[in-house]
C-alpha atoms as a PDB file:
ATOM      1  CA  UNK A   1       0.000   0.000   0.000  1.00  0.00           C
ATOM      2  CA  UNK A   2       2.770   2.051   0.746  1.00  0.00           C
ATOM      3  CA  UNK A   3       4.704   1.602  -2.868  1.00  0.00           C
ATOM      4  CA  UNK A   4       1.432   2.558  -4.215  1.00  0.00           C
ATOM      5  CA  UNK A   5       0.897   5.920  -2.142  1.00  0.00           C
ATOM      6  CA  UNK A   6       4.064   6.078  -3.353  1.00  0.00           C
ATOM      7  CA  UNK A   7       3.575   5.586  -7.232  1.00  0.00           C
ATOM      8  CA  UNK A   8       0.567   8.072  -7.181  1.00  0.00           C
ATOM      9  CA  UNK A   9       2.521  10.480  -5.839  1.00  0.00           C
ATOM     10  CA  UNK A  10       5.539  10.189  -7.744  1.00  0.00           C
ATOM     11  CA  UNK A  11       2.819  10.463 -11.085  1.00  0.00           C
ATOM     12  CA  UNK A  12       0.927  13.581  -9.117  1.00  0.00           C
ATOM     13  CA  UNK A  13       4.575  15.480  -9.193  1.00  0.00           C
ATOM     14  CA  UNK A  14       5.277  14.753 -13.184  1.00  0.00           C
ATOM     15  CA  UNK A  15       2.154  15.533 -14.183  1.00  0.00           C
ATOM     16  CA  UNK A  16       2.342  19.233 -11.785  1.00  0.00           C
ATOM     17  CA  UNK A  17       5.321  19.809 -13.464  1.00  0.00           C
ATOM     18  CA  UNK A  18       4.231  19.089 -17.134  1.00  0.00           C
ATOM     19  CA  UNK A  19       1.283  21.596 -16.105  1.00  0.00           C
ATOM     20  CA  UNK A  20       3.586  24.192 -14.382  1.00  0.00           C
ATOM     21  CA  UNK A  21       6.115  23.710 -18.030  1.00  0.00           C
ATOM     22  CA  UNK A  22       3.019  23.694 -20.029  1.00  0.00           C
ATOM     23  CA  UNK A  23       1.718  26.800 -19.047  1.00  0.00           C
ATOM     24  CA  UNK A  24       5.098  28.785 -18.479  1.00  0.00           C
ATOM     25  CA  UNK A  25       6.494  28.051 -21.653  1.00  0.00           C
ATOM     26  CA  UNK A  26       4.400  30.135 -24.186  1.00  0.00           C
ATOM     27  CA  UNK A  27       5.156  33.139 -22.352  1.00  0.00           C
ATOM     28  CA  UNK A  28       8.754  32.880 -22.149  1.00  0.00           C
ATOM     29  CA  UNK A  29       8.383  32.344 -26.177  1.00  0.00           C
ATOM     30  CA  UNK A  30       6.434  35.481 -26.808  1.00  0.00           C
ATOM     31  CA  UNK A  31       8.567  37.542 -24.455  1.00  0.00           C
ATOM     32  CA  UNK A  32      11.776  36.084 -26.160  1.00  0.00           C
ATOM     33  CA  UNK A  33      10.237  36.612 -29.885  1.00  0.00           C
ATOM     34  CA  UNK A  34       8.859  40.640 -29.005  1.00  0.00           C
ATOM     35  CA  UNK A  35      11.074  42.826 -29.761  1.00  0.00           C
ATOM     36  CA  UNK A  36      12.206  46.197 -27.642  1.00  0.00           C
ATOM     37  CA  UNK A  37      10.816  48.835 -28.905  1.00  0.00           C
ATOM     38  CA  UNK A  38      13.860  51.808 -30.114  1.00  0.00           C
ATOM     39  CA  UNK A  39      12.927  55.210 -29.796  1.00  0.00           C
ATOM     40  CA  UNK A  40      13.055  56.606 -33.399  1.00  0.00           C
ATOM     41  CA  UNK A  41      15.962  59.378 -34.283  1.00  0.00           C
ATOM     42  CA  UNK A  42      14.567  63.003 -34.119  1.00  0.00           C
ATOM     43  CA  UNK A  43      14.786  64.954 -36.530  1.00  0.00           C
ATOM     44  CA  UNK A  44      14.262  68.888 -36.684  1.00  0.00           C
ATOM     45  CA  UNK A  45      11.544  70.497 -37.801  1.00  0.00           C
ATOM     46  CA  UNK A  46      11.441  71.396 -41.301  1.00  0.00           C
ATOM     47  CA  UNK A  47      10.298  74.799 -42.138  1.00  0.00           C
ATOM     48  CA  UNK A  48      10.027  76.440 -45.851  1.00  0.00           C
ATOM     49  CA  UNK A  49      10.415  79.718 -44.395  1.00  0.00           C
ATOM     50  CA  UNK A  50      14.181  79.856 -43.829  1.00  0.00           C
ATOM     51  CA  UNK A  51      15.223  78.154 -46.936  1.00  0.00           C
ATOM     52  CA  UNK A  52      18.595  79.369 -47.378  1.00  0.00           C
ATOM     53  CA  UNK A  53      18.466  78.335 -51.238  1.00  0.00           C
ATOM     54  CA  UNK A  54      16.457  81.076 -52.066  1.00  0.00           C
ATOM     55  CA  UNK A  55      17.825  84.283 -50.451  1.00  0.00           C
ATOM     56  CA  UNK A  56      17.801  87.700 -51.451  1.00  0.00           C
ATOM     57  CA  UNK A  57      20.785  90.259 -50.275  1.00  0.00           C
ATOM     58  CA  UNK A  58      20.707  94.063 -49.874  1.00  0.00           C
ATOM     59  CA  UNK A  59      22.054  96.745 -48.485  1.00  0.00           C
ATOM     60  CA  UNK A  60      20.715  99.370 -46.086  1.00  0.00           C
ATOM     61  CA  UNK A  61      22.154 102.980 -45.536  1.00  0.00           C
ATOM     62  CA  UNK A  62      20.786 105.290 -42.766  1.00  0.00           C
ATOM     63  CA  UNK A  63      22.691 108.863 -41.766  1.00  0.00           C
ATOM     64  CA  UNK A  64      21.993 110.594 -38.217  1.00  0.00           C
ATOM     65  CA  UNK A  65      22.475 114.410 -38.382  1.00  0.00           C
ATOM     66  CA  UNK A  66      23.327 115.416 -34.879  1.00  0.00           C
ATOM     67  CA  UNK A  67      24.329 118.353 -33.158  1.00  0.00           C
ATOM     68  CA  UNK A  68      27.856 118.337 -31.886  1.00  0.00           C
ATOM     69  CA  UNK A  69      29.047 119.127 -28.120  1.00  0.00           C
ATOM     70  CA  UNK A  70      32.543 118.852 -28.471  1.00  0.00           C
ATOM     71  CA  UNK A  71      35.142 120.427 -30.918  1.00  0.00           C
ATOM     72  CA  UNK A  72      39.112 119.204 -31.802  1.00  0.00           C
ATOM     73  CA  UNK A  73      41.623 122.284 -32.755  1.00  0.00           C
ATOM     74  CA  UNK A  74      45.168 121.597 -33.474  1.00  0.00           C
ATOM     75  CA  UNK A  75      47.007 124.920 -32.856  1.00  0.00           C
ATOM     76  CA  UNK A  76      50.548 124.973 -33.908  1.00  0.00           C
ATOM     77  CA  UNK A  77      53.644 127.217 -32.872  1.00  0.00           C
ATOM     78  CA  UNK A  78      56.919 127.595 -35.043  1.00  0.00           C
ATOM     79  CA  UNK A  79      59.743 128.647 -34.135  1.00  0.00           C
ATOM     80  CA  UNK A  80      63.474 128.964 -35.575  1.00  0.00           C
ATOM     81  CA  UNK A  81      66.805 129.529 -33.847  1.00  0.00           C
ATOM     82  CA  UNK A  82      70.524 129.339 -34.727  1.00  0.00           C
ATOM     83  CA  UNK A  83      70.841 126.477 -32.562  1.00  0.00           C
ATOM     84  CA  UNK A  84      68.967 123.767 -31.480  1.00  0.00           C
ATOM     85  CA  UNK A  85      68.538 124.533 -27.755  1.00  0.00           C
ATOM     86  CA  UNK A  86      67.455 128.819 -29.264  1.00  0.00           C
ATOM     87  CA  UNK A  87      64.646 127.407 -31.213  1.00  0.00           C
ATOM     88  CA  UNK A  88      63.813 125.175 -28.471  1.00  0.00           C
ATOM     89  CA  UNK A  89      63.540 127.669 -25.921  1.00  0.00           C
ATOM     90  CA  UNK A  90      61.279 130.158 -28.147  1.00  0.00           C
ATOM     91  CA  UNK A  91      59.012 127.347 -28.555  1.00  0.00           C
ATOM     92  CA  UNK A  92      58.454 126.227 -25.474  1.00  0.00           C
ATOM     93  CA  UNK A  93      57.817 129.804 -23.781  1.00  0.00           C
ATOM     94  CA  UNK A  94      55.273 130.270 -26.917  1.00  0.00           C
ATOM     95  CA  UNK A  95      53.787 126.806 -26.386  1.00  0.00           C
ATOM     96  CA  UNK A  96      53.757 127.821 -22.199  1.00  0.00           C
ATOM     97  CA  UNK A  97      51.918 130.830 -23.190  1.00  0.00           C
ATOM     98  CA  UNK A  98      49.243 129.340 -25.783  1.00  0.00           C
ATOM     99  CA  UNK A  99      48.633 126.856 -22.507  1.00  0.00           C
ATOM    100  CA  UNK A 100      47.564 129.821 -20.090  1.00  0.00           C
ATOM    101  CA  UNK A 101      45.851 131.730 -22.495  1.00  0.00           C
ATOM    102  CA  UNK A 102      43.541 128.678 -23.487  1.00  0.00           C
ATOM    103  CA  UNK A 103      43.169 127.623 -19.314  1.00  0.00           C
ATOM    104  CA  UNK A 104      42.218 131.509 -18.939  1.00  0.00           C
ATOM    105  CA  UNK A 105      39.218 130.446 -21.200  1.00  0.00           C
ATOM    106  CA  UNK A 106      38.215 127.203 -18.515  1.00  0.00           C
ATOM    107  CA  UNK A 107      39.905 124.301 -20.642  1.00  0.00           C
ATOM    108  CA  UNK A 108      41.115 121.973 -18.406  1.00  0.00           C
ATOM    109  CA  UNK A 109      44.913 120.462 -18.567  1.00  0.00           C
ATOM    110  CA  UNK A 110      43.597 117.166 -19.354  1.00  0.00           C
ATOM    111  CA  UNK A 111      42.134 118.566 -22.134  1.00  0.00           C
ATOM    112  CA  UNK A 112      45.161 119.817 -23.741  1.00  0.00           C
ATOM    113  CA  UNK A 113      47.930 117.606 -25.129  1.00  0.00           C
ATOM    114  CA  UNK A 114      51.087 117.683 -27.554  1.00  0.00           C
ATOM    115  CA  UNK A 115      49.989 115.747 -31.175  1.00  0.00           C
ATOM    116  CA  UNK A 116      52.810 116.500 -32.912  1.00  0.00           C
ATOM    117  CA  UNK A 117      57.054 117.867 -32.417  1.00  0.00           C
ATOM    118  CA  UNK A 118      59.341 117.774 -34.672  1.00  0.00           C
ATOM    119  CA  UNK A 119      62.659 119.632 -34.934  1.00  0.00           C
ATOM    120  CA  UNK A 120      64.168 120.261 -38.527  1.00  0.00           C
ATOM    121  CA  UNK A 121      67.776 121.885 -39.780  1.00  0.00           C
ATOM    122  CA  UNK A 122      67.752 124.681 -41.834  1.00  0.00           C
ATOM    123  CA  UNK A 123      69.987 124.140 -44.504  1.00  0.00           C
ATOM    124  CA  UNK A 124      71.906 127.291 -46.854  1.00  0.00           C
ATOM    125  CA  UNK A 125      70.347 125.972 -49.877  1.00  0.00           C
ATOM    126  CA  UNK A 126      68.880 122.737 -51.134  1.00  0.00           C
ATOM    127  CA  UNK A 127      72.396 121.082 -51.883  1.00  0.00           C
ATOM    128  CA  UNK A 128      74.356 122.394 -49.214  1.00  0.00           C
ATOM    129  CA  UNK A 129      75.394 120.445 -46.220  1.00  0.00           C
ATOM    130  CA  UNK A 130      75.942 123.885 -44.332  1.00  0.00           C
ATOM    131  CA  UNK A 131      72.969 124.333 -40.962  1.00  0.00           C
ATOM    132  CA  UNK A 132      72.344 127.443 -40.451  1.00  0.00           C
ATOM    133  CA  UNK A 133      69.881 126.914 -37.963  1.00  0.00           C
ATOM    134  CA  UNK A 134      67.001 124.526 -36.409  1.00  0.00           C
ATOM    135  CA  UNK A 135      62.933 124.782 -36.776  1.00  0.00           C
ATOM    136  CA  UNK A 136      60.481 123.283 -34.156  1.00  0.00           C
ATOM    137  CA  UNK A 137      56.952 122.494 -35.374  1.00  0.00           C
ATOM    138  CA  UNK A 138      54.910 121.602 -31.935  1.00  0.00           C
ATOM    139  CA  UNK A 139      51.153 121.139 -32.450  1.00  0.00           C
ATOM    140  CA  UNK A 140      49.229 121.042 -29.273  1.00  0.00           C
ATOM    141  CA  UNK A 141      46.034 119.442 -29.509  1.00  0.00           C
ATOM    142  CA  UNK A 142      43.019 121.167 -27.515  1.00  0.00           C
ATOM    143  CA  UNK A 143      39.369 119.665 -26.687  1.00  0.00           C
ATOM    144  CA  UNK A 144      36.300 122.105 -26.259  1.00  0.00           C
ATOM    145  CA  UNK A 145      33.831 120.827 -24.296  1.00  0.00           C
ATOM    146  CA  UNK A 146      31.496 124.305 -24.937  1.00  0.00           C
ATOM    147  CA  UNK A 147      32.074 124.922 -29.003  1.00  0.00           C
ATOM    148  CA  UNK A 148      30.866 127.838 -28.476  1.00  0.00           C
ATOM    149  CA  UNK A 149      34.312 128.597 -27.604  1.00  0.00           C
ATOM    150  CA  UNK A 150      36.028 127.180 -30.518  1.00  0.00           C
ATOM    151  CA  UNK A 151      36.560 130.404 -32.258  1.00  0.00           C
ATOM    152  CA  UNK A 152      37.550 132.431 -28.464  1.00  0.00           C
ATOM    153  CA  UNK A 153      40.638 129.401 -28.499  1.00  0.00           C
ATOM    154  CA  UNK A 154      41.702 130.013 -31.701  1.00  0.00           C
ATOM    155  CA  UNK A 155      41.620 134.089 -31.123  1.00  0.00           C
ATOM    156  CA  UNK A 156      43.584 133.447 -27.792  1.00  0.00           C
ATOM    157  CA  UNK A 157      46.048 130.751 -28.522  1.00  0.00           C
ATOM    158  CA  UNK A 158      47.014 133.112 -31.544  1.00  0.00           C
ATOM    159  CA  UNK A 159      47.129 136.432 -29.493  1.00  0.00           C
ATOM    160  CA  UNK A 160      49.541 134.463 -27.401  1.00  0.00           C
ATOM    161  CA  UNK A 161      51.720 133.750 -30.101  1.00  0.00           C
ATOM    162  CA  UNK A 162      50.343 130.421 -31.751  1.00  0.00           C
ATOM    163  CA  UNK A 163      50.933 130.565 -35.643  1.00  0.00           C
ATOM    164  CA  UNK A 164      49.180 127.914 -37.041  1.00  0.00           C
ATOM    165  CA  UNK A 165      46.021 126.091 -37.110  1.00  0.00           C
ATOM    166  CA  UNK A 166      46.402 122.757 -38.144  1.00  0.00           C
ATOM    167  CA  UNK A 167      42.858 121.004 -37.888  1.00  0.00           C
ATOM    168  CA  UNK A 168      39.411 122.235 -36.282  1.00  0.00           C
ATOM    169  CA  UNK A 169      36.929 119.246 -36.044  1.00  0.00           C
ATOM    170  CA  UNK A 170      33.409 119.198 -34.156  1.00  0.00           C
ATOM    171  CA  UNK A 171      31.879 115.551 -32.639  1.00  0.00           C
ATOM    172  CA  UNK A 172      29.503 114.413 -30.032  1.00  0.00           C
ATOM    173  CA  UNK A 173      30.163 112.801 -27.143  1.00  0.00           C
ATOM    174  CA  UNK A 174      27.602 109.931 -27.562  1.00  0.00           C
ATOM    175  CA  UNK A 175      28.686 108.479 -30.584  1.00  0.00           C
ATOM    176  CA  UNK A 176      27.582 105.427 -29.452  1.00  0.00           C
ATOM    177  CA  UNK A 177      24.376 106.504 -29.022  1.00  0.00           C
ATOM    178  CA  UNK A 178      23.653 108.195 -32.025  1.00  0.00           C
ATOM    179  CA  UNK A 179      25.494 105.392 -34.253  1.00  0.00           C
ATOM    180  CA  UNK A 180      23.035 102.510 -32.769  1.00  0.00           C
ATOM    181  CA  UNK A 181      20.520 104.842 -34.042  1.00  0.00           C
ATOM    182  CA  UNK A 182      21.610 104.597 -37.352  1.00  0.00           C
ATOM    183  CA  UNK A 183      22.111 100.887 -37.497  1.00  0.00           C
ATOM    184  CA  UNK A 184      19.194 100.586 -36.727  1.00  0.00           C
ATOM    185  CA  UNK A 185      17.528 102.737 -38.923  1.00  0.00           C
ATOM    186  CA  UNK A 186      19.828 100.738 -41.916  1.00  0.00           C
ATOM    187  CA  UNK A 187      18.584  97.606 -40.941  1.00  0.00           C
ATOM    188  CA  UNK A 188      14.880  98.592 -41.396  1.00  0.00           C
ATOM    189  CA  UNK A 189      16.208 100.370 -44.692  1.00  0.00           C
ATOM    190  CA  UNK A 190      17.100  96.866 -45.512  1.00  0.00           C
ATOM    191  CA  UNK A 191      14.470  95.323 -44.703  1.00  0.00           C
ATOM    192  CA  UNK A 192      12.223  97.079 -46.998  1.00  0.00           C
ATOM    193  CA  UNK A 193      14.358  97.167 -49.367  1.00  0.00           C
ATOM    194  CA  UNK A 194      13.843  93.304 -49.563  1.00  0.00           C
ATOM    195  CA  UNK A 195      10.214  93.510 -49.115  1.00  0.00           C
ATOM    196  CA  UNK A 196       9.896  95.635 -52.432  1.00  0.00           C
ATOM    197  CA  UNK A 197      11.844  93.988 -54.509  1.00  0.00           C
ATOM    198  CA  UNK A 198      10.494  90.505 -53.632  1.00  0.00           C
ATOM    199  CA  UNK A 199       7.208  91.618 -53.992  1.00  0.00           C
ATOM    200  CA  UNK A 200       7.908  92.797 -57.167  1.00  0.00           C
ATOM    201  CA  UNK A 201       9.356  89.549 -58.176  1.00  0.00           C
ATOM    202  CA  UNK A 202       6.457  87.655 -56.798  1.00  0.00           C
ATOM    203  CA  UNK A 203       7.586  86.353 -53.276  1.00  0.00           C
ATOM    204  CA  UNK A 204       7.761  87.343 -49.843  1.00  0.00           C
ATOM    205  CA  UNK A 205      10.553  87.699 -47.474  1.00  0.00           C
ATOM    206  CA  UNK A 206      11.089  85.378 -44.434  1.00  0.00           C
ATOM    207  CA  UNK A 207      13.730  85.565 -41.788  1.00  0.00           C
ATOM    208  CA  UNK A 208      17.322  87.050 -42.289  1.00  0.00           C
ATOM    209  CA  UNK A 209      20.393  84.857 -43.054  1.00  0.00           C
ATOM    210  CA  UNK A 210      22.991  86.975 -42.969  1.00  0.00           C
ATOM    211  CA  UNK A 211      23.969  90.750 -41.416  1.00  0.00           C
ATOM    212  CA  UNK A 212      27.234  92.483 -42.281  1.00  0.00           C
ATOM    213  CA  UNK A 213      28.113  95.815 -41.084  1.00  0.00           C
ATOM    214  CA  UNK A 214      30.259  97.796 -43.840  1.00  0.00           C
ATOM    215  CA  UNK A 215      32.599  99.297 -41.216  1.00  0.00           C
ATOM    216  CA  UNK A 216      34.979 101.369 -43.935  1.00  0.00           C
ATOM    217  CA  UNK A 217      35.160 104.885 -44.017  1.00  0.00           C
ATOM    218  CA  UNK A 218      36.500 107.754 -45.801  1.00  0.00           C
ATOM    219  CA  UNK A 219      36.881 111.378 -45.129  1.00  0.00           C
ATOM    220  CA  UNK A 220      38.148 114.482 -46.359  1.00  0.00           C
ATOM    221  CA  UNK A 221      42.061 115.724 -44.848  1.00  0.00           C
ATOM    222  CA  UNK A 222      44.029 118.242 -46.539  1.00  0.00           C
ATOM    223  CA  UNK A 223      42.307 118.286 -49.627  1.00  0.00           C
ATOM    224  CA  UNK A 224      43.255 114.338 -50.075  1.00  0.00           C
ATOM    225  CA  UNK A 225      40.962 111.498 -48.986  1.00  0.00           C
ATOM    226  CA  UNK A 226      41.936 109.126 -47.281  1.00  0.00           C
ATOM    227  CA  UNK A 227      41.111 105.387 -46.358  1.00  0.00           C
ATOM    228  CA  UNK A 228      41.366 103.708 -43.056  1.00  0.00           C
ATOM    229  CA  UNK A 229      43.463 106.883 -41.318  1.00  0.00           C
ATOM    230  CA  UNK A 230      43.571 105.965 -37.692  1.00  0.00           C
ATOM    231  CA  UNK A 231      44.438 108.920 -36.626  1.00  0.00           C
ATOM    232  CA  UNK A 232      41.223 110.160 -34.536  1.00  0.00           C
ATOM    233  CA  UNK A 233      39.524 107.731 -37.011  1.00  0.00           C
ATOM    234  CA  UNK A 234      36.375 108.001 -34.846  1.00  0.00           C
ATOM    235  CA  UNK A 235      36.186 111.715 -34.370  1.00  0.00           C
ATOM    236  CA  UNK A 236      37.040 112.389 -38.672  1.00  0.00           C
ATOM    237  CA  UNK A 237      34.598 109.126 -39.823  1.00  0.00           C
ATOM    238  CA  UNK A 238      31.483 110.997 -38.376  1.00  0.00           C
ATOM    239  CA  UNK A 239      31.982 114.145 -41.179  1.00  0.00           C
ATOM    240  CA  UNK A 240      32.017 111.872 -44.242  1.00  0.00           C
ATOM    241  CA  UNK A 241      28.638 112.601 -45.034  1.00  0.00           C
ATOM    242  CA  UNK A 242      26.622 115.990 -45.307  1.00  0.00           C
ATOM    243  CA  UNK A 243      23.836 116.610 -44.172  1.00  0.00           C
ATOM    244  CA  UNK A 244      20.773 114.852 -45.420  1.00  0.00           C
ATOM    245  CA  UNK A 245      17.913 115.963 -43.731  1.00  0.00           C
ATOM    246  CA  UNK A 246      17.637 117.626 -39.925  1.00  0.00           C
ATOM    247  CA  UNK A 247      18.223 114.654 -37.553  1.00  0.00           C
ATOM    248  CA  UNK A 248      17.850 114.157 -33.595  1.00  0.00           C
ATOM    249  CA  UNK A 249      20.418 116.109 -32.190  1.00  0.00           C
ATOM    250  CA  UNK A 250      18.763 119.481 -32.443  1.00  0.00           C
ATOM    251  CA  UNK A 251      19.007 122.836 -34.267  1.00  0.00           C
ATOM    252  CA  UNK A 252      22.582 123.572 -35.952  1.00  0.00           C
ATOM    253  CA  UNK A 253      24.836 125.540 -33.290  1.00  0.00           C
ATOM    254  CA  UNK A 254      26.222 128.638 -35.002  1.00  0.00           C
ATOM    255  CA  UNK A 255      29.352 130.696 -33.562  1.00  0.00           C
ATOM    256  CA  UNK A 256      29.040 134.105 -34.056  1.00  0.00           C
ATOM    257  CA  UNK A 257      31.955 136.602 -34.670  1.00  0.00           C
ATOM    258  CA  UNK A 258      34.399 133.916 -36.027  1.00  0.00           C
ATOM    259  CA  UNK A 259      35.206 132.046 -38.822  1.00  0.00           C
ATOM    260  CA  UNK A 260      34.111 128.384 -37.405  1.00  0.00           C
ATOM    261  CA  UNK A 261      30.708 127.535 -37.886  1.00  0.00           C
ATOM    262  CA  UNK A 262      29.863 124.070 -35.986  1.00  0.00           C
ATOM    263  CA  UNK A 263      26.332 123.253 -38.382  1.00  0.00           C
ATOM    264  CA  UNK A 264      25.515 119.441 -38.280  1.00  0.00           C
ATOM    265  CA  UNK A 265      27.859 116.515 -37.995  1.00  0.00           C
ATOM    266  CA  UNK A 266      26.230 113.301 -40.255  1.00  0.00           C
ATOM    267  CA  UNK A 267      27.236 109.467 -38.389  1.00  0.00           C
ATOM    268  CA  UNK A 268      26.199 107.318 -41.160  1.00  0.00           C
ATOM    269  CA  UNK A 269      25.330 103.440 -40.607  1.00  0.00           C
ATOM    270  CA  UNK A 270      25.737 100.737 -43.949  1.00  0.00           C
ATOM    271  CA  UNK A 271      24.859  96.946 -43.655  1.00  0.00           C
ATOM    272  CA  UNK A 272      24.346  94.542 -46.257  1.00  0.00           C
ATOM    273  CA  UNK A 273      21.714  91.762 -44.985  1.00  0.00           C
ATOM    274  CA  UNK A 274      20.370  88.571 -46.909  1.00  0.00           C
ATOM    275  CA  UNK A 275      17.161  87.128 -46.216  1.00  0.00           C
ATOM    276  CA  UNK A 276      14.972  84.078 -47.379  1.00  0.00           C
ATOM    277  CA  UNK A 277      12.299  84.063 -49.601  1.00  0.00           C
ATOM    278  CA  UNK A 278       8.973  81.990 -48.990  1.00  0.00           C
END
């Protein structure tokens, strides 16, 4: 009786585990054969609007008439000796004087500094190696703050026994300022620019590609232009241009009884900007 208890049991354990196999075994299959699922590469949004293959480029030009506030005047004082250390010792009492006469007028020392000094020999003719003496050219360099006084400096510094004006320019002191202004006014020049002239052509402009600032200037010195001069490049590039039409930095300033008339100074702005058509 025993073997048999034993028998069914034994035959009640097989068939549990054919059951437990039976039923397990499907699910192992279908989780084996499923794949994972892979998250599918993004990609970016295509948009017809910026198409870079059809572009149009122009350029935009905007001038800022302003007002100026400040004014430059190179004042220069020759002199000439038999020797070196004479000619040097007229100069600077002249130069000493053309200093006290322009602080008498309330231009500060910081305000007044040496731009150029050069000493020369004075030869007996153009072949000869014979000196017969020495010439000092010393160019102070003076900024107004009030150009109202610009023509008072010139009258003093002379009386005192300057001989020479070498350059009289008038700026402003927020360049930045007024040059931002006419960026941006160039940029919307631009951008109309490109408006007409795809509409005309049947299309409409989308969003800008490209912006380049044309940052060359030229300007009038001495009767001979030149290019790039880095010389007080930012003071001389704002007078390129005349004036155009009033702008925002007020009525012209006029000196009265002198020669120097301060008018309106003209900071001009030039970018060249490409933008898609749609």
């Amino acid at each position: 009786m025993k073997q048999f208890s034993t028998v069914i049991n034994t035959v009640l354990a097989c068939l549990l585990v054919f059951i437990l196999l039976s039923v397990g075994a499907p699910n192992s299959t279908a989780h084996a054969s499923t794949p994972m699922p892979t998250a599918e590469p993004t990609q970016p949004p295509q948009t017809d609007d910026c198409d870079p293959a059809r572009a149009i480029q122009v350029s935009g030009v905007a001038v800022v008439n302003v007002t100026p506030d400040r004014a430059l005047i190179k004042l220069g004082v020759q002199s000439n000796g038999r020797s070196a250390k004479e000619a040097q010792k007229k100069n600077t009492d002249t130069i000493t004087q053309v200093v006290n006469a322009l602080k008498k007028l309330g231009v500060e020392t910081k305000d007044i500094s040496t731009d150029w000094y050069t000493v020369v020999p004075i030869y007996q003719d153009y072949d000869s190696l014979h000196i017969e003496g020495y010439r000092i050219y010393n160019t102070v360099e003076v900024t107004l703050r009030d150009v109202n006084k610009a023509n008072d400096a010139i009258v003093a510094a002379f009386t005192a026994g300057a001989n020479q004006v070498v350059d009289v320019q008038f700026y402003t002191s927020e360049l930045r300022k007024y040059r931002d202004q006419a960026r941006e006014a160039a940029m919307t020049a631009a951008r109309e620019k490109a408006e007409a002239l795809s509409t005309a052509a049947g299309s409409d402009v989308s969003c800008v590609l490209t912006i380049n600032e044309n940052t060359q200037s030229s300007f009038n010195y001495g009767g001979w232009w030149w290019y790039g001069y880095n010389s007080n490049s930012n003071v001389m590039t704002q007078n390129v241009v005349q004036n155009v039409e009033p702008g925002g930095g007020g009525a012209s300033s006029s000196l009265d009884d002198g020669p120097l008339n301060a008018g309106q100074i003209s900071i001009r702005a030039e970018i060249i900007a490409s933008f898609s058509l749609k």
